[in-house]
PDB file of N, CA and C in Angstrom:
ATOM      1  N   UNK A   1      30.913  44.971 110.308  1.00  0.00           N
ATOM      2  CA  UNK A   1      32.210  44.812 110.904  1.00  0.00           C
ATOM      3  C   UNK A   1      32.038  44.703 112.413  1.00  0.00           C
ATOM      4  N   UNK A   2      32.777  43.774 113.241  1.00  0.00           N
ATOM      5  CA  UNK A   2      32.775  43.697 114.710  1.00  0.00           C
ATOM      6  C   UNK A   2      33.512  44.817 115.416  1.00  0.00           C
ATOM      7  N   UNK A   3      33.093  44.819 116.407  1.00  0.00           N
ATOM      8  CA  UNK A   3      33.832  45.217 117.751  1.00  0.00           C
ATOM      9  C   UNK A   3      34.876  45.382 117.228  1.00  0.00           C
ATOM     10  N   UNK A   4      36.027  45.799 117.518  1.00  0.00           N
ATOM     11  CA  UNK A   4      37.403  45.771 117.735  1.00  0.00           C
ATOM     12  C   UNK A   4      37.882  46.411 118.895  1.00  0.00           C
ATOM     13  N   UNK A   5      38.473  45.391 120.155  1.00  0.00           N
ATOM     14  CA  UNK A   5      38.590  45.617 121.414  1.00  0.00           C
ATOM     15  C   UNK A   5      40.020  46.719 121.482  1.00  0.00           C
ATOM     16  N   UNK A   6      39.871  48.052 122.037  1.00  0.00           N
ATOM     17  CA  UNK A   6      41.156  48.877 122.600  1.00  0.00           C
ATOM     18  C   UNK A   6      42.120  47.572 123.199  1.00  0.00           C
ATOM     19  N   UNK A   7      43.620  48.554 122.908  1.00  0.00           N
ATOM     20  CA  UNK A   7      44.514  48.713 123.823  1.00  0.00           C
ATOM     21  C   UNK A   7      44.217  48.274 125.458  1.00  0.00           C
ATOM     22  N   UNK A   8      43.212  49.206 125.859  1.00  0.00           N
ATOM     23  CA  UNK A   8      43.091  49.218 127.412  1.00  0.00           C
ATOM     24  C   UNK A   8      42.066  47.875 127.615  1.00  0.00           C
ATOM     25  N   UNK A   9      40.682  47.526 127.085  1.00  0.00           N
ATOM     26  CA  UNK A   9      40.524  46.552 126.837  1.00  0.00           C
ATOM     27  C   UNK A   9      41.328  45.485 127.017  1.00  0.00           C
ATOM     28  N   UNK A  10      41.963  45.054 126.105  1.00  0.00           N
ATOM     29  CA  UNK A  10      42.873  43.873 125.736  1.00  0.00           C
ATOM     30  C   UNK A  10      43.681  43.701 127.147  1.00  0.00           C
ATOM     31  N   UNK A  11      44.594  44.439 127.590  1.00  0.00           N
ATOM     32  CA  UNK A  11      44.911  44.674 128.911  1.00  0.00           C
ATOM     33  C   UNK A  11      44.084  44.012 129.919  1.00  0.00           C
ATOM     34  N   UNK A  12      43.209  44.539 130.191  1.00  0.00           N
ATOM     35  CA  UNK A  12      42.221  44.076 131.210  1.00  0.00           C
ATOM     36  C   UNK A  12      41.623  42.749 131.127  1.00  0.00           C
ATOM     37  N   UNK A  13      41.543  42.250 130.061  1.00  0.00           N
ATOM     38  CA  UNK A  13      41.119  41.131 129.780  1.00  0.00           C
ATOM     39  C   UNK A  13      42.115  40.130 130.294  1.00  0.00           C
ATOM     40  N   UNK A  14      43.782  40.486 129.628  1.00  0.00           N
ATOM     41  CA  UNK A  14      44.624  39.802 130.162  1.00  0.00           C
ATOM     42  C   UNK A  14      45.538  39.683 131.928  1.00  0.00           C
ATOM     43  N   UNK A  15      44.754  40.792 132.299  1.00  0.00           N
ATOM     44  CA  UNK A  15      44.581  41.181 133.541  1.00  0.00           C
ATOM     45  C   UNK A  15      43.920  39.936 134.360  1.00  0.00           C
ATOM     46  N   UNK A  16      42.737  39.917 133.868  1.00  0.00           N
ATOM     47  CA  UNK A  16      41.976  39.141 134.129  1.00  0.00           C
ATOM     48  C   UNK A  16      42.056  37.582 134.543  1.00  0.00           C
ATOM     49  N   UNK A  17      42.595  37.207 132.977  1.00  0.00           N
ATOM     50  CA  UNK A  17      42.827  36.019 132.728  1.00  0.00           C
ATOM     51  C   UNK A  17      43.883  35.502 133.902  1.00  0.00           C
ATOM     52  N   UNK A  18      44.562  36.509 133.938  1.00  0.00           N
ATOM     53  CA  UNK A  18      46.094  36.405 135.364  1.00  0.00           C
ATOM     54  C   UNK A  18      45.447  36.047 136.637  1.00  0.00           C
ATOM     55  N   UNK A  19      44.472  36.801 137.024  1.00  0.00           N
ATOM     56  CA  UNK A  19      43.936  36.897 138.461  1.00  0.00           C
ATOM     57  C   UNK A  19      43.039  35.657 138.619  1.00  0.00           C
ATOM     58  N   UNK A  20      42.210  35.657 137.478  1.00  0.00           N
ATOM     59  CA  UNK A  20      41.552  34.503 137.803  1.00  0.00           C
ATOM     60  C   UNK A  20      42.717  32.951 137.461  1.00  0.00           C
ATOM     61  N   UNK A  21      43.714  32.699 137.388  1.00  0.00           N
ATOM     62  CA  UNK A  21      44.276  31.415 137.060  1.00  0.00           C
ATOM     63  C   UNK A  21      44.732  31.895 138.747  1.00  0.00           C
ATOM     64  N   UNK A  22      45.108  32.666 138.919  1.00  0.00           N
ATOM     65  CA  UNK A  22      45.759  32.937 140.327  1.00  0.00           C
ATOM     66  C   UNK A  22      44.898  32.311 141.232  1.00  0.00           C
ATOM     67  N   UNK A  23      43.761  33.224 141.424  1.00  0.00           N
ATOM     68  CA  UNK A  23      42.258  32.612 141.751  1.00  0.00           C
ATOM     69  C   UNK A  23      42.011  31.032 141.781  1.00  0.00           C
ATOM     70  N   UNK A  24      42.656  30.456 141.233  1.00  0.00           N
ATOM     71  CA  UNK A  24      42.388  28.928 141.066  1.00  0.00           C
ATOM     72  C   UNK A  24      42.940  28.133 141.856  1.00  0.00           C
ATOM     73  N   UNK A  25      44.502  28.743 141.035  1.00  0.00           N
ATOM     74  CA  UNK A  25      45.875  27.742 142.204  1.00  0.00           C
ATOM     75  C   UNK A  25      45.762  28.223 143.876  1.00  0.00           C
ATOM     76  N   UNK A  26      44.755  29.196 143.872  1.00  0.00           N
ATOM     77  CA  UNK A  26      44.818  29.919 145.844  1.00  0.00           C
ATOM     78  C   UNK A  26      43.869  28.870 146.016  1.00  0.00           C
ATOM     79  N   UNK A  27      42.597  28.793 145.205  1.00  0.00           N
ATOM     80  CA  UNK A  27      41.617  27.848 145.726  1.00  0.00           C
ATOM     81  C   UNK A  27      42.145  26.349 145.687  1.00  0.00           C
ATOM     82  N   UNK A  28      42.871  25.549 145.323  1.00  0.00           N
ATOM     83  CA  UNK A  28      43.479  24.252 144.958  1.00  0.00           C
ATOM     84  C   UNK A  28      44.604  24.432 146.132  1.00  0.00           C
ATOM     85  N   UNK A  29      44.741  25.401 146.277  1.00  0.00           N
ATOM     86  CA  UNK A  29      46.221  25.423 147.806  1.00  0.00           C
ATOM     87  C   UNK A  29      45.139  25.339 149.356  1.00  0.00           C
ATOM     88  N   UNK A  30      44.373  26.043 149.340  1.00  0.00           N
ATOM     89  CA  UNK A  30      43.497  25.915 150.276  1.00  0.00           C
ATOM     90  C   UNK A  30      42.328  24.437 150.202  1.00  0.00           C
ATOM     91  N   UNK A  31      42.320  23.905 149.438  1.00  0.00           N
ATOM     92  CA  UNK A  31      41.778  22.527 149.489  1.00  0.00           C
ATOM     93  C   UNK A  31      42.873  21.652 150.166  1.00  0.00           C
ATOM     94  N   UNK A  32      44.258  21.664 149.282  1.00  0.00           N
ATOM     95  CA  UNK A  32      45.214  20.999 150.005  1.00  0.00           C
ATOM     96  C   UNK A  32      45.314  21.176 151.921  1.00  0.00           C
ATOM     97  N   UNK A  33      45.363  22.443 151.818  1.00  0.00           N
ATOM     98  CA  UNK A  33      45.689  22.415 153.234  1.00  0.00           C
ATOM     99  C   UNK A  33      44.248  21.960 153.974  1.00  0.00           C
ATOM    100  N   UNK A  34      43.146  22.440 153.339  1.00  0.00           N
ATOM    101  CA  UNK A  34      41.951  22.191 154.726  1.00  0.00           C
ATOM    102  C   UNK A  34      42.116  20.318 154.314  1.00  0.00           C
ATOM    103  N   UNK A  35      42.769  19.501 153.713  1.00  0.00           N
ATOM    104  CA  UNK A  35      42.740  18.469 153.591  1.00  0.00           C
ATOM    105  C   UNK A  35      43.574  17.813 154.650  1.00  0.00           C
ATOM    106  N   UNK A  36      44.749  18.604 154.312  1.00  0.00           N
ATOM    107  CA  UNK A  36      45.790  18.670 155.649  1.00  0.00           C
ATOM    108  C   UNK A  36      45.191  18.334 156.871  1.00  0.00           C
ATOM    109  N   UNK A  37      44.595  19.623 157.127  1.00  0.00           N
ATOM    110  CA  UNK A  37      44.219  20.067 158.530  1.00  0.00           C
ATOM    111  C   UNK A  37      43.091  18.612 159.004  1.00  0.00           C
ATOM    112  N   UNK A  38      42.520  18.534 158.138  1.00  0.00           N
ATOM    113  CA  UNK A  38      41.167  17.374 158.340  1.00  0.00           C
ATOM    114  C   UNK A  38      41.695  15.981 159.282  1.00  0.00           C
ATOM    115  N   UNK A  39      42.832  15.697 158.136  1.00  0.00           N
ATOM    116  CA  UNK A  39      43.847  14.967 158.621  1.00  0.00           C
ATOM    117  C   UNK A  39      44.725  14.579 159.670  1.00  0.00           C
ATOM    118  N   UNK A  40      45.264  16.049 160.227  1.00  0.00           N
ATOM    119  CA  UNK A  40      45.678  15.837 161.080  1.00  0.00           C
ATOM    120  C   UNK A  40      44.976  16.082 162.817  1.00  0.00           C
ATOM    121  N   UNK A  41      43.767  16.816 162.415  1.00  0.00           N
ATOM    122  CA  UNK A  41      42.803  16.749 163.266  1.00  0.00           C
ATOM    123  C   UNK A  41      42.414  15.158 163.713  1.00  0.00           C
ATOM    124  N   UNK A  42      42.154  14.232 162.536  1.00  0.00           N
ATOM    125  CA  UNK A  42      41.650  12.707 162.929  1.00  0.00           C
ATOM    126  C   UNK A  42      42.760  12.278 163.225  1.00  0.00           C
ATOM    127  N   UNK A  43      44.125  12.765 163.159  1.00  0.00           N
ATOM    128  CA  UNK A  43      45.599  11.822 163.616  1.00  0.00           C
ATOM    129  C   UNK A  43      44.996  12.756 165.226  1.00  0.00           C
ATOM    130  N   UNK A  44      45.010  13.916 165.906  1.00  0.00           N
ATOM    131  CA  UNK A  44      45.286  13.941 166.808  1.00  0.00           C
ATOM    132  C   UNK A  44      43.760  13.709 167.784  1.00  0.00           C
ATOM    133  N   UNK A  45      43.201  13.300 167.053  1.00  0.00           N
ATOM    134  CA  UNK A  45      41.582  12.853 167.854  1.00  0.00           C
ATOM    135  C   UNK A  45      42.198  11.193 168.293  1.00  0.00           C
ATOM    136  N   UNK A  46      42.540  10.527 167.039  1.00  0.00           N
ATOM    137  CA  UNK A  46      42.992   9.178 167.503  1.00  0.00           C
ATOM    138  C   UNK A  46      44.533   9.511 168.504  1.00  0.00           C
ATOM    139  N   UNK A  47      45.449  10.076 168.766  1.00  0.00           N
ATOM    140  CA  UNK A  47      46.220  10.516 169.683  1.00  0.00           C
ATOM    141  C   UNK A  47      45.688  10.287 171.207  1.00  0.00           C
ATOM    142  N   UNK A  48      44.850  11.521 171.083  1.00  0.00           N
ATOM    143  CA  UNK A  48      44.148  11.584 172.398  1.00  0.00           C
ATOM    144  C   UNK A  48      43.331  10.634 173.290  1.00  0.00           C
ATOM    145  N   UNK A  49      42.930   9.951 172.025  1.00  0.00           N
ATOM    146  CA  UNK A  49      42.229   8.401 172.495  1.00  0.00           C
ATOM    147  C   UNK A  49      43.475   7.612 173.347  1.00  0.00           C
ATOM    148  N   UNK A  50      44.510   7.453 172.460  1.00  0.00           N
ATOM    149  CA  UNK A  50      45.437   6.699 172.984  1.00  0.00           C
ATOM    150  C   UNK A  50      46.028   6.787 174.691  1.00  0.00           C
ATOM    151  N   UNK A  51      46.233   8.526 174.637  1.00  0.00           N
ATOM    152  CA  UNK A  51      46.559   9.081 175.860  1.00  0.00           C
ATOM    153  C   UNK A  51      45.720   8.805 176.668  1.00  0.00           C
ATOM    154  N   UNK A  52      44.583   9.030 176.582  1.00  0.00           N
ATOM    155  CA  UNK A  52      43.406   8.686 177.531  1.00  0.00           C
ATOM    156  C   UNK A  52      43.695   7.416 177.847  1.00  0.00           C
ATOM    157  N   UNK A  53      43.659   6.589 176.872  1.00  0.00           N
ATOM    158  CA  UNK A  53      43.800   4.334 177.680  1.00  0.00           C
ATOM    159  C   UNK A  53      45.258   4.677 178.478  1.00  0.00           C
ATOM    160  N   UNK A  54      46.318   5.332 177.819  1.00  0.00           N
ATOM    161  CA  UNK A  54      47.358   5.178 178.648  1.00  0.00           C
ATOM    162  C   UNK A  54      46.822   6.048 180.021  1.00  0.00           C
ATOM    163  N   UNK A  55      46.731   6.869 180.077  1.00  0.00           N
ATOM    164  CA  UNK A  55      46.217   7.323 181.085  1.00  0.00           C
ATOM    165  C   UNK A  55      45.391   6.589 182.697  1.00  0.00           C
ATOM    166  N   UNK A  56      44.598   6.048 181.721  1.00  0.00           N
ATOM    167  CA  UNK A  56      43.764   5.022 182.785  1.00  0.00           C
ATOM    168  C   UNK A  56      44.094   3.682 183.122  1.00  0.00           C
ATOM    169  N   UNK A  57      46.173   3.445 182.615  1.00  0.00           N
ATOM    170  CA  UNK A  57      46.598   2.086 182.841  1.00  0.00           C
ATOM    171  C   UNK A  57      47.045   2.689 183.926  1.00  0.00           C
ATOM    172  N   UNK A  58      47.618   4.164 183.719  1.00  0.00           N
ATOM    173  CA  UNK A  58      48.488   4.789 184.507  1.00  0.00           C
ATOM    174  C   UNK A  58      47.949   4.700 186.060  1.00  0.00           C
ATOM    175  N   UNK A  59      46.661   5.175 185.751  1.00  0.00           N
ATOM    176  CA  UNK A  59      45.617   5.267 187.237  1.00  0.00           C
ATOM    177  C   UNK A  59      45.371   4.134 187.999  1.00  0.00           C
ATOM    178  N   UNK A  60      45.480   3.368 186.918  1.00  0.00           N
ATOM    179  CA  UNK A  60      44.845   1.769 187.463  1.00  0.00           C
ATOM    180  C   UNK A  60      46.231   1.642 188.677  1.00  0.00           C
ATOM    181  N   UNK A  61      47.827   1.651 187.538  1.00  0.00           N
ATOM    182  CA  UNK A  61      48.664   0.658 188.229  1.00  0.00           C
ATOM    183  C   UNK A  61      48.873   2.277 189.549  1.00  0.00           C
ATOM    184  N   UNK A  62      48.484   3.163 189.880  1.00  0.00           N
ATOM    185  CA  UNK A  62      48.910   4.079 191.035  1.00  0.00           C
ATOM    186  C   UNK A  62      48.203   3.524 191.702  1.00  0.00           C
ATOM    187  N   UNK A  63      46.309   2.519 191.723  1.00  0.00           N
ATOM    188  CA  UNK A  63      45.891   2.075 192.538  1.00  0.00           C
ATOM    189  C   UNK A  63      46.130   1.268 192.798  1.00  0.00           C
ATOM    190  N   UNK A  64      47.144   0.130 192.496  1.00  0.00           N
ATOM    191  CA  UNK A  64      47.597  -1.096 192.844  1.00  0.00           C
ATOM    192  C   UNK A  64      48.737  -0.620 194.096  1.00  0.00           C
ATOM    193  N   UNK A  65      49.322   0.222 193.780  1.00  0.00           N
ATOM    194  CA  UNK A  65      50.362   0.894 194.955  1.00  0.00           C
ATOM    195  C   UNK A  65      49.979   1.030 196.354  1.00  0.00           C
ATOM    196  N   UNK A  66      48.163   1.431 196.148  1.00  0.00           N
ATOM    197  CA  UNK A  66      47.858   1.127 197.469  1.00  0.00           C
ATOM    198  C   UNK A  66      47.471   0.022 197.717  1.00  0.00           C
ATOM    199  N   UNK A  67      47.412  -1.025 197.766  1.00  0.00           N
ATOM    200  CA  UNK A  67      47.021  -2.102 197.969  1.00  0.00           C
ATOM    201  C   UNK A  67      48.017  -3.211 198.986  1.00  0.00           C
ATOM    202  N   UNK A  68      47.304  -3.625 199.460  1.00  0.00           N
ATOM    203  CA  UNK A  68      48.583  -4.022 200.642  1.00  0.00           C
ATOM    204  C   UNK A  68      49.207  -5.540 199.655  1.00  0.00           C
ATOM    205  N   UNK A  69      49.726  -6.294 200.149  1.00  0.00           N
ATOM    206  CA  UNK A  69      50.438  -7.558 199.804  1.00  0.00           C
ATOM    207  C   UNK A  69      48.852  -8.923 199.559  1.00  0.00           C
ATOM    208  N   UNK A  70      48.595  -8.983 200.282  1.00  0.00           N
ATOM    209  CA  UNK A  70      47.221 -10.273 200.639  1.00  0.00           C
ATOM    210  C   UNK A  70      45.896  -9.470 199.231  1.00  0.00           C
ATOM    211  N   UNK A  71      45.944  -8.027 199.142  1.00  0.00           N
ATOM    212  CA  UNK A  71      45.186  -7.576 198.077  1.00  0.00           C
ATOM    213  C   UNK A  71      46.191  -7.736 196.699  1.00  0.00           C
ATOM    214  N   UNK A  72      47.476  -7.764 196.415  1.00  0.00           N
ATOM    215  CA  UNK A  72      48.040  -7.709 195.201  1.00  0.00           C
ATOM    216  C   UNK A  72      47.701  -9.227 195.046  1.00  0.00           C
ATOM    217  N   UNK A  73      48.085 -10.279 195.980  1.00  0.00           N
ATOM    218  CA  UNK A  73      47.724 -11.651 196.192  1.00  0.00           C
ATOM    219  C   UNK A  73      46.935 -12.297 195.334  1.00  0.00           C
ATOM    220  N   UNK A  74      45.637 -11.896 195.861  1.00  0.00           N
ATOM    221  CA  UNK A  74      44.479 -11.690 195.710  1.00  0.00           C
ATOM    222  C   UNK A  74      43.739 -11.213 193.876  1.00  0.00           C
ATOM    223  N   UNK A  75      44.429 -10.464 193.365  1.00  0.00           N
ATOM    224  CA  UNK A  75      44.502 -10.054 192.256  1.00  0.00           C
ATOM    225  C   UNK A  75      45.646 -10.756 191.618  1.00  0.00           C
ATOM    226  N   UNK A  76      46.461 -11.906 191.749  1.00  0.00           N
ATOM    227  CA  UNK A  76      47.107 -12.515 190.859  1.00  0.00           C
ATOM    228  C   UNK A  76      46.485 -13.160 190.869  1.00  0.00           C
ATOM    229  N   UNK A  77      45.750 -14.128 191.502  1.00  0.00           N
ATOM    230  CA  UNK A  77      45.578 -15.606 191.894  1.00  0.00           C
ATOM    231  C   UNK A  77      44.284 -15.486 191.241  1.00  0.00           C
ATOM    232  N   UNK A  78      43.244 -14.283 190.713  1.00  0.00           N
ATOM    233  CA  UNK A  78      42.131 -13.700 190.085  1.00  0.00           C
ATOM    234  C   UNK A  78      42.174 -13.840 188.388  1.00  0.00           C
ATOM    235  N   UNK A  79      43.769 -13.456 188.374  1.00  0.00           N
ATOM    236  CA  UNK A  79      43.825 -13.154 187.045  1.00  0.00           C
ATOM    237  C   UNK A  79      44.761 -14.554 186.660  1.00  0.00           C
ATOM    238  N   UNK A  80      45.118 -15.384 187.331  1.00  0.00           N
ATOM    239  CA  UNK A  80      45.740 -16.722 187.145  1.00  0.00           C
ATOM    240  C   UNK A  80      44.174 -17.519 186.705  1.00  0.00           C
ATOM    241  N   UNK A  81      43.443 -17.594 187.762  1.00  0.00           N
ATOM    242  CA  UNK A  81      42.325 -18.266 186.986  1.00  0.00           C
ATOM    243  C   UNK A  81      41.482 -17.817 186.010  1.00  0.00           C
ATOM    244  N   UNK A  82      41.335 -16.758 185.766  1.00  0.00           N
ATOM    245  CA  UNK A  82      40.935 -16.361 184.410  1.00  0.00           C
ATOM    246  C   UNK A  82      41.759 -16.920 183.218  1.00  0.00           C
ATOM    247  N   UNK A  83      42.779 -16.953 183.491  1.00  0.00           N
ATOM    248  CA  UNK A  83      43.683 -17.385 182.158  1.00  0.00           C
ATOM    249  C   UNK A  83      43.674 -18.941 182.164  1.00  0.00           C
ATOM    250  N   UNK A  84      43.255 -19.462 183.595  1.00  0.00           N
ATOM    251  CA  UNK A  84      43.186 -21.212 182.940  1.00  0.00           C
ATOM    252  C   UNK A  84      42.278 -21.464 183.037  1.00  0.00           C
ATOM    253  N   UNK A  85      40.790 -20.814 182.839  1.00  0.00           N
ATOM    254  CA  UNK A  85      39.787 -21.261 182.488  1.00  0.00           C
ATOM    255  C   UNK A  85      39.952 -20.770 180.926  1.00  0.00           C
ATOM    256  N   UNK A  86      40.169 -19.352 180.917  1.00  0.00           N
ATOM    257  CA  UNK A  86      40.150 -18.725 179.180  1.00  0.00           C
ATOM    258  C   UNK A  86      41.086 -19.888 178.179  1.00  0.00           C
ATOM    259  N   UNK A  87      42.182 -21.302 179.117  1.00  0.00           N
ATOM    260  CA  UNK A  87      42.949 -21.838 178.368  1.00  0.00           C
ATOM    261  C   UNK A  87      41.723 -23.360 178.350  1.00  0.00           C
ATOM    262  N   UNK A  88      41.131 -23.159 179.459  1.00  0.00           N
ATOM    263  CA  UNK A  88      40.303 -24.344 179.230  1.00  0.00           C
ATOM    264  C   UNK A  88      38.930 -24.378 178.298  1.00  0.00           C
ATOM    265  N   UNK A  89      38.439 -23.029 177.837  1.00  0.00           N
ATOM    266  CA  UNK A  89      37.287 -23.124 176.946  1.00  0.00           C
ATOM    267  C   UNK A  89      38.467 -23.270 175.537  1.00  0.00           C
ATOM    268  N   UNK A  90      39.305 -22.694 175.293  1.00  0.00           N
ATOM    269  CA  UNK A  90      40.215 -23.122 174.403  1.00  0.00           C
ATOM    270  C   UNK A  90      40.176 -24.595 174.071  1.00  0.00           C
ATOM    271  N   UNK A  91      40.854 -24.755 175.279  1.00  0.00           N
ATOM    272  CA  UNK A  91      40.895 -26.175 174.537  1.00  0.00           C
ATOM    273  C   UNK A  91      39.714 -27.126 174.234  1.00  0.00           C
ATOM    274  N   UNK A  92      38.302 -26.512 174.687  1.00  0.00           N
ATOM    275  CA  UNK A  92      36.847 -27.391 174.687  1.00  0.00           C
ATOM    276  C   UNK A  92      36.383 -27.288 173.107  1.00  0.00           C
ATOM    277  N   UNK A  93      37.538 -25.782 172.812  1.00  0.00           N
ATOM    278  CA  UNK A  93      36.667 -25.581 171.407  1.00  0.00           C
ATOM    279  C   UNK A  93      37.658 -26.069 170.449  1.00  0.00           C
ATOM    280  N   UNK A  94      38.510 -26.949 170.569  1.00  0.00           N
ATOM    281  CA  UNK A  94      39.703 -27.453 169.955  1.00  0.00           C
ATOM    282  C   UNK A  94      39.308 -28.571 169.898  1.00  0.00           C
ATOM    283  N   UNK A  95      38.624 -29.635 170.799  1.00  0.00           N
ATOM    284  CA  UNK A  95      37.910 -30.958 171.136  1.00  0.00           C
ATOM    285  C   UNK A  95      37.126 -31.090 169.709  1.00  0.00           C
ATOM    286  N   UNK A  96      37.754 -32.661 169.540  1.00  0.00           N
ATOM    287  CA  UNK A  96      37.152 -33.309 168.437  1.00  0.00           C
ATOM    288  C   UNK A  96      35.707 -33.239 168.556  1.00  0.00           C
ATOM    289  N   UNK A  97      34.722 -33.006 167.675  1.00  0.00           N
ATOM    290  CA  UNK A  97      33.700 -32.926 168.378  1.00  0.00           C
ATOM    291  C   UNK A  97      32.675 -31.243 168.385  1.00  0.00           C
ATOM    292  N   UNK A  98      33.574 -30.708 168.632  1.00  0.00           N
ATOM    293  CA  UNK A  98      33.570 -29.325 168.702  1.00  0.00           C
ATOM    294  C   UNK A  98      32.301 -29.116 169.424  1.00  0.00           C
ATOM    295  N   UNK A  99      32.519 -29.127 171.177  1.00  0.00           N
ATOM    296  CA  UNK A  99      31.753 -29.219 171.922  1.00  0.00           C
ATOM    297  C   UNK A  99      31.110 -27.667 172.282  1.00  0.00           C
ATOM    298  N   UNK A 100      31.756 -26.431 171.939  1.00  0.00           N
ATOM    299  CA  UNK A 100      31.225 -25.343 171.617  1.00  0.00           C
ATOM    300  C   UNK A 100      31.067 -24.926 170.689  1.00  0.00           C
TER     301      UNK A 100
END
């Protein structure tokens, strides 16, 4: 004939069975959240990136403030020809031919 488990036994067992399912859903809640957290750590790493470029447009255009009139000048007429040469390899690579 087997075992036959007590009263107090049986208890404990079902004791058991409680704590450890408990035990489970704590561990499955704490995955969720460190998943969370992972998450929003790489949302606020890419954040900070952002702030930083804004940051250094910010700096840029406070140094344009000092700049007299003949230097702002100077920096259009810079960034005017950049854009019609950048429109003229455009169009070289548009050329029948396809010279680039």
């Amino acid at each position: 004939m087997g075992y036959k488990k007590s009263a107090k036994d049986l208890a404990f067992d079902r004791e058991r069975t409680k704590l450890q399912a408990e035990i489970t859903q704590l561990r499955e809640t704490v995955l969720l959240r460190d998943k969370t957290i992972r998450a929003l750590a790489d949302e606020l790493q890419h954040e900070r990136g952002e702030n930083e470029k804004k940051q250094e447009q910010i700096e840029q255009l406070l140094g344009f403030l000092d700049l007299d009139t003949d230097d702002i000048q100077l920096l259009i007429k810079d960034a005017q020809r950049r854009k019609e040469l950048t429109d003229g390899l455009k169009w070289l690579r548009e050329f029948p031919g396809n010279i680039l």
